[in-house]
C-alpha atoms as a PDB file:
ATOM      1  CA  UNK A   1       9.431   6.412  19.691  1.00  0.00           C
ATOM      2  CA  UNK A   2       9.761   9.813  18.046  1.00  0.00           C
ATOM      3  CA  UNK A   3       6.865  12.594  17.885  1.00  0.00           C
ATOM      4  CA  UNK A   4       6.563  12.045  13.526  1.00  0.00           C
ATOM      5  CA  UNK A   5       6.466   7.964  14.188  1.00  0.00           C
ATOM      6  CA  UNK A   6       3.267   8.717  16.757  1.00  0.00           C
ATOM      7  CA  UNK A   7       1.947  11.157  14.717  1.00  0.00           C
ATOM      8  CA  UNK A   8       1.962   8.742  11.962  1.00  0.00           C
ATOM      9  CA  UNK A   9       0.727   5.692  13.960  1.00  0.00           C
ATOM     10  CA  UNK A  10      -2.052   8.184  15.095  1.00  0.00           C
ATOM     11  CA  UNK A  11      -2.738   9.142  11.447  1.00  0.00           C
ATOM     12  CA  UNK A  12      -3.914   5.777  10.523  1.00  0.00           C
ATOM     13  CA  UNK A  13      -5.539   4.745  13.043  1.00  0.00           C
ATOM     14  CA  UNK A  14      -7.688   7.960  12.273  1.00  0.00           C
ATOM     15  CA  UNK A  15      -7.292   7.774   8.384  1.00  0.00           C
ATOM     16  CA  UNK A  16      -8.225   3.672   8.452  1.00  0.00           C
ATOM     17  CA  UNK A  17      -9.776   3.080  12.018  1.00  0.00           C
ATOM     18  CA  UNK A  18      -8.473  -0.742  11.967  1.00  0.00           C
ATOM     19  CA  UNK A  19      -9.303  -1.185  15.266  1.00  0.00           C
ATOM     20  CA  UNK A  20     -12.900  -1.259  14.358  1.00  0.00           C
ATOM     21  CA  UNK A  21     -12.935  -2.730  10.803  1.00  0.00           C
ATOM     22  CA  UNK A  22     -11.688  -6.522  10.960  1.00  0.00           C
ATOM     23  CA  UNK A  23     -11.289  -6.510   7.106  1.00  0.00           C
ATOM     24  CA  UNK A  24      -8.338  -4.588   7.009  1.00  0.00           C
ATOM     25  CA  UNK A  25      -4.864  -5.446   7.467  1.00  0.00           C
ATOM     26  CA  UNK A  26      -3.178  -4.451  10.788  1.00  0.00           C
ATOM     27  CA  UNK A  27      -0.180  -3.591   9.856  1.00  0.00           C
ATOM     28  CA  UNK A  28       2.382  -5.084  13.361  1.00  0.00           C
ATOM     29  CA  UNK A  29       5.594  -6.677  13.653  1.00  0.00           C
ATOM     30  CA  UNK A  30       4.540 -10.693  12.039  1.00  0.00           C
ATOM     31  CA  UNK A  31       2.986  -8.766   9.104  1.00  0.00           C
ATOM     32  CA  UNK A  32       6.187  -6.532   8.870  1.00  0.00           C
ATOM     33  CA  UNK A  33       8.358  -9.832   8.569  1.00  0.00           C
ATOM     34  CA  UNK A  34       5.875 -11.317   5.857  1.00  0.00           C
ATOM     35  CA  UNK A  35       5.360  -8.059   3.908  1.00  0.00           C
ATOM     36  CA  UNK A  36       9.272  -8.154   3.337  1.00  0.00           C
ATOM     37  CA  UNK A  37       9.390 -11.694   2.606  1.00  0.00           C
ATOM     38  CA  UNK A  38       6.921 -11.353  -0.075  1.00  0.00           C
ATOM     39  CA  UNK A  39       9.425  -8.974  -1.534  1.00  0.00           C
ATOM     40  CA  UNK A  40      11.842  -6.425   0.278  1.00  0.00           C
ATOM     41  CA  UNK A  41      10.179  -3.160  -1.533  1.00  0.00           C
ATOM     42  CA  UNK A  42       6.720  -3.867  -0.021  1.00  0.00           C
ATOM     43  CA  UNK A  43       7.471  -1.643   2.723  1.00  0.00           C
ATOM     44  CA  UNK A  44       8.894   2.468   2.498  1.00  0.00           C
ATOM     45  CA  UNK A  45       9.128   5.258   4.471  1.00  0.00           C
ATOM     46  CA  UNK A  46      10.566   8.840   4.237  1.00  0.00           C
ATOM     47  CA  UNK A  47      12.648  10.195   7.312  1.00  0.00           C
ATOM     48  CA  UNK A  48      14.566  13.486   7.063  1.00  0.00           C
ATOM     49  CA  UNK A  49      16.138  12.484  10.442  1.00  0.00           C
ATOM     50  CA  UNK A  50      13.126  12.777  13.220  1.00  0.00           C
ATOM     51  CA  UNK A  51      11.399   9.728  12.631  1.00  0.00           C
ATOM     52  CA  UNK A  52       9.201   9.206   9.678  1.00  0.00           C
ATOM     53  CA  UNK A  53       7.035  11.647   7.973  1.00  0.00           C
ATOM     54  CA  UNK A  54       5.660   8.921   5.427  1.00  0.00           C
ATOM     55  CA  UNK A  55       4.791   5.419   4.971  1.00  0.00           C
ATOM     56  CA  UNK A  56       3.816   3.186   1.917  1.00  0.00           C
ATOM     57  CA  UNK A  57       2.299  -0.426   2.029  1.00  0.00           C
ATOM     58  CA  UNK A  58       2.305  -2.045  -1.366  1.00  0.00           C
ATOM     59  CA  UNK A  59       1.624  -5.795  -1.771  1.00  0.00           C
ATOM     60  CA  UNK A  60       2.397  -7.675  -5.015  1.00  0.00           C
ATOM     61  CA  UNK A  61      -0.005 -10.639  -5.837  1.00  0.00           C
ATOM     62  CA  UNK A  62      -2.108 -11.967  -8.327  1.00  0.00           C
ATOM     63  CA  UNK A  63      -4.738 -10.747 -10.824  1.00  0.00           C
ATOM     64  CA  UNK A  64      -6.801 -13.709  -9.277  1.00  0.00           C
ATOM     65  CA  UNK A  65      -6.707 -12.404  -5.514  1.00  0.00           C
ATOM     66  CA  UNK A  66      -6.822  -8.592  -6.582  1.00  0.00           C
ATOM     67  CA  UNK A  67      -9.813  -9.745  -8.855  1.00  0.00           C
ATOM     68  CA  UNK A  68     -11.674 -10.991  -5.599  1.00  0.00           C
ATOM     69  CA  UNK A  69     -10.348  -8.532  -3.422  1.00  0.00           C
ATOM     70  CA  UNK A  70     -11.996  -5.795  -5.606  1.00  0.00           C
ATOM     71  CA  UNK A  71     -15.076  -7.437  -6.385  1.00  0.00           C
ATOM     72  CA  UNK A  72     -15.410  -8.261  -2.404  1.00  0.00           C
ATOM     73  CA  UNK A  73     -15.247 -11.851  -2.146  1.00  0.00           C
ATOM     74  CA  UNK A  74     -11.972 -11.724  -0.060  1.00  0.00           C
ATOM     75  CA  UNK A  75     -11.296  -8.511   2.547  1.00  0.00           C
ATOM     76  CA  UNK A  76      -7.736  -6.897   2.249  1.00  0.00           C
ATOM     77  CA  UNK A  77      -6.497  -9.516   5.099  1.00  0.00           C
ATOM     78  CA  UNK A  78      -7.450 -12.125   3.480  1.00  0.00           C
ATOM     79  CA  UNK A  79      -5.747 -10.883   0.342  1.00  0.00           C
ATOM     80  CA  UNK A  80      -2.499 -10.624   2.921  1.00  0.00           C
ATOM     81  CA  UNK A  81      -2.919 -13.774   3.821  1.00  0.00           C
ATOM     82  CA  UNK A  82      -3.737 -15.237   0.985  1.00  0.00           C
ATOM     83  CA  UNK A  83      -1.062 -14.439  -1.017  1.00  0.00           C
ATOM     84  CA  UNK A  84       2.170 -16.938  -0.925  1.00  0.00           C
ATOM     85  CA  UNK A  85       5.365 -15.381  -0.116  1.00  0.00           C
ATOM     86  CA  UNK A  86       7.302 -16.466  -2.790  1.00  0.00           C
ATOM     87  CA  UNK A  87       5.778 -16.732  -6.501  1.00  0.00           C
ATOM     88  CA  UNK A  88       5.088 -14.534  -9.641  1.00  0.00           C
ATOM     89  CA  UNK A  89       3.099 -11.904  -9.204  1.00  0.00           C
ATOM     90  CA  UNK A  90       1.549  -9.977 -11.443  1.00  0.00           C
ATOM     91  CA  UNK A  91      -0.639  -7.463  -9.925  1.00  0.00           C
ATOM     92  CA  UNK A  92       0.428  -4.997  -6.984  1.00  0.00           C
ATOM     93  CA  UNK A  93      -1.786  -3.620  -4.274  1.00  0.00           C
ATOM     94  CA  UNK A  94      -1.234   0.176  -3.200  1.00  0.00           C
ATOM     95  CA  UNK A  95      -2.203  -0.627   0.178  1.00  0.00           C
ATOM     96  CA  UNK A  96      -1.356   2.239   2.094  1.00  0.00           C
ATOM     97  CA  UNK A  97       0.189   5.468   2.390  1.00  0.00           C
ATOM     98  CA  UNK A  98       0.281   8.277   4.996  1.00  0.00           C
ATOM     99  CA  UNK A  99       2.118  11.696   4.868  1.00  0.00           C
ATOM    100  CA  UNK A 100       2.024  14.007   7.689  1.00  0.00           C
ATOM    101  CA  UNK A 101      -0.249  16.923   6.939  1.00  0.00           C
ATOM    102  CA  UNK A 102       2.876  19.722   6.691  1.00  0.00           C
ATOM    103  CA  UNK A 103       4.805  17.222   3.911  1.00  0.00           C
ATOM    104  CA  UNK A 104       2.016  16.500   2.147  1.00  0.00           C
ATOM    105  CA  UNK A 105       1.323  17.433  -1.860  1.00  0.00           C
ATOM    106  CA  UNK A 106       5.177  17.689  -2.299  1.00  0.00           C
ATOM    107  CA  UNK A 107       5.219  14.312  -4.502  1.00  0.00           C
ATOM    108  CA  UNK A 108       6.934  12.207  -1.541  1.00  0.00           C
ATOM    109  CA  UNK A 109       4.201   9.056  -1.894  1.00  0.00           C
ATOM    110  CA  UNK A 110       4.673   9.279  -5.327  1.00  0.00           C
ATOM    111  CA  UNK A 111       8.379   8.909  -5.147  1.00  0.00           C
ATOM    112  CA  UNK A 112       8.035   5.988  -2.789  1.00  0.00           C
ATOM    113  CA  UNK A 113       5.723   4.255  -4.490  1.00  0.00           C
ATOM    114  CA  UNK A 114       7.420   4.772  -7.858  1.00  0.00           C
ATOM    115  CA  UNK A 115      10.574   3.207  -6.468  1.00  0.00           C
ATOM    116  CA  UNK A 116       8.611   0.803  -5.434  1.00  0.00           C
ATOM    117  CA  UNK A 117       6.926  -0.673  -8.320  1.00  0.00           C
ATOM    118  CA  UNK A 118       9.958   0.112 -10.261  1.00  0.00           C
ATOM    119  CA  UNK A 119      11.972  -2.592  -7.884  1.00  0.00           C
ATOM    120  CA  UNK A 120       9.169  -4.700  -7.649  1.00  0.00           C
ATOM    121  CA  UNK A 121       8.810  -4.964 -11.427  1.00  0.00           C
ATOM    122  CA  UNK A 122      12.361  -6.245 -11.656  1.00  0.00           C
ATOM    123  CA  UNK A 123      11.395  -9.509 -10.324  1.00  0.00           C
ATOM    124  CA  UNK A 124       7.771  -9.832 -11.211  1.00  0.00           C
ATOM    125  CA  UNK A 125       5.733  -8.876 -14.490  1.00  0.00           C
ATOM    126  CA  UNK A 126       2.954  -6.518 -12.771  1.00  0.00           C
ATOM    127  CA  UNK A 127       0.599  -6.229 -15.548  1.00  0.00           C
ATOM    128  CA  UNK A 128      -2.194  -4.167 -12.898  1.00  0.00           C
ATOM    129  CA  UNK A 129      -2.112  -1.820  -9.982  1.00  0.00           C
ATOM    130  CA  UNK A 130      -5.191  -1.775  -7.665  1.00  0.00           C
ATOM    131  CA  UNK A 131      -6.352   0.442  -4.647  1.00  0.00           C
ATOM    132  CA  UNK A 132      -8.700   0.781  -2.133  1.00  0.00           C
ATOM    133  CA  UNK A 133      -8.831   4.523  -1.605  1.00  0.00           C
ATOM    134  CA  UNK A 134     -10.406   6.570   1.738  1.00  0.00           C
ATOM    135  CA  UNK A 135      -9.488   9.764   0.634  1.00  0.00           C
ATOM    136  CA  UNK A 136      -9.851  11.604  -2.811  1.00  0.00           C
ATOM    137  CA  UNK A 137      -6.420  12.429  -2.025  1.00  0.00           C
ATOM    138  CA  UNK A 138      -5.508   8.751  -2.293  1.00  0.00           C
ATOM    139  CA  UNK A 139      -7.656   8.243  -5.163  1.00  0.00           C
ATOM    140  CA  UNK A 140      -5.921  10.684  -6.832  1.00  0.00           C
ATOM    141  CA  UNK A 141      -2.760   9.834  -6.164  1.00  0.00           C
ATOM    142  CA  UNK A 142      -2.764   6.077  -6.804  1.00  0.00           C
ATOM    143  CA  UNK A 143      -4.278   7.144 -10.861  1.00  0.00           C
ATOM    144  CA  UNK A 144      -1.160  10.091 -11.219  1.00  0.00           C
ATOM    145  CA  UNK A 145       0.909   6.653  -9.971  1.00  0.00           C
ATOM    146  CA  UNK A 146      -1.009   4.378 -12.458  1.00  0.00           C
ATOM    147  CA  UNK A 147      -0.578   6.792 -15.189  1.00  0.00           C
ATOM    148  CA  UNK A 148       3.148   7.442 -14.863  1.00  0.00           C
ATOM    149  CA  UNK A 149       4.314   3.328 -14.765  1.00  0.00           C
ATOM    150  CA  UNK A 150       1.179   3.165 -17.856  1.00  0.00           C
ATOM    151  CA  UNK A 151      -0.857   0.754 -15.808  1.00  0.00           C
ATOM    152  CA  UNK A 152      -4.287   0.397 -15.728  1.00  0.00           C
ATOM    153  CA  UNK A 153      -5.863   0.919 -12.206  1.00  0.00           C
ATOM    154  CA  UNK A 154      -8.932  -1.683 -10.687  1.00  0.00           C
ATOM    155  CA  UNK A 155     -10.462  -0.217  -7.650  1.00  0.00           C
ATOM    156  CA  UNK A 156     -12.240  -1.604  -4.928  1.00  0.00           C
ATOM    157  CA  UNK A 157     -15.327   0.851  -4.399  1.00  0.00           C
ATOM    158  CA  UNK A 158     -17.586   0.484  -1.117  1.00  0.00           C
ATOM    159  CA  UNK A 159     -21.406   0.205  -1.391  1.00  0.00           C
END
């Protein structure tokens, strides 16, 4: 495993603390396999040869889950698990993204997640992007992201 890949394994567990929340989605191996089955651009990363300096999760699915998801009748797992792997969807899920502290603000989750959306948007008609931000930085980011593709943003806000 290379130092950048631990650092960035460290990084969420920090950023997200999954371990202790059981409503997120721990992001291992089976979900892997399913995140790309859902659609092959779920999953990016950005490696300038040392391992991985950033990651993006995005998950396409329906106005119907994100709708629940944001309003807190599902938890983000269940909105994993809940949506089918094959389908339309119509709504897409900025899940997750981590940048190692020296690479961040140089536009690198924006450029992954732009790719992103753009491939996922050649198979399915995303009308909606939705987040669940823990940082203002991701807050931020995820409405420059909404604003460039011109889609509104839902967010999931905790009590």
């Amino acid at each position: 495993m290379t130092k950048n890949l631990e650092r960035l394994i460290k990084l969420a567990e920090d950023t997200f603390a999954i371990k202790s929340d059981p409503r997120q989605l721990n992001v291992n191996q089976k979900v892997i396999e399913r995140l790309e089955r859902i659609h092959p651009s779920t999953l990016a990363e950005y490696d300038e040869g040392e391992g991985p300096v950033a990651w993006l999760v995005v998950i396409p699915t329906s106005t119907e889950l994100m709708q629940k998801f944001i309003s807190d009748e599902i938890t983000e797992k269940e909105l994993f698990e809940l949506t089918p792997t094959e389908g339309t969807y119509d709504a897409l899920y900025l899940c997750s993204a981590l940048v190692l502290e020296e690479y961040r603000r140089k536009g690198i989750v924006k450029e992954l997640a732009l790719k992103a959306i753009k491939e996922i948007m050649k198979d399915h008609p995303i009308q909606s992007l939705f987040v669940w931000a823990f940082s203002s930085e991701g807050d931020s980011a995820a409405g420059n992201i909404a604003m460039i593709v011109g889609l509104p943003l839902y967010k999931k806000v905790e009590d």
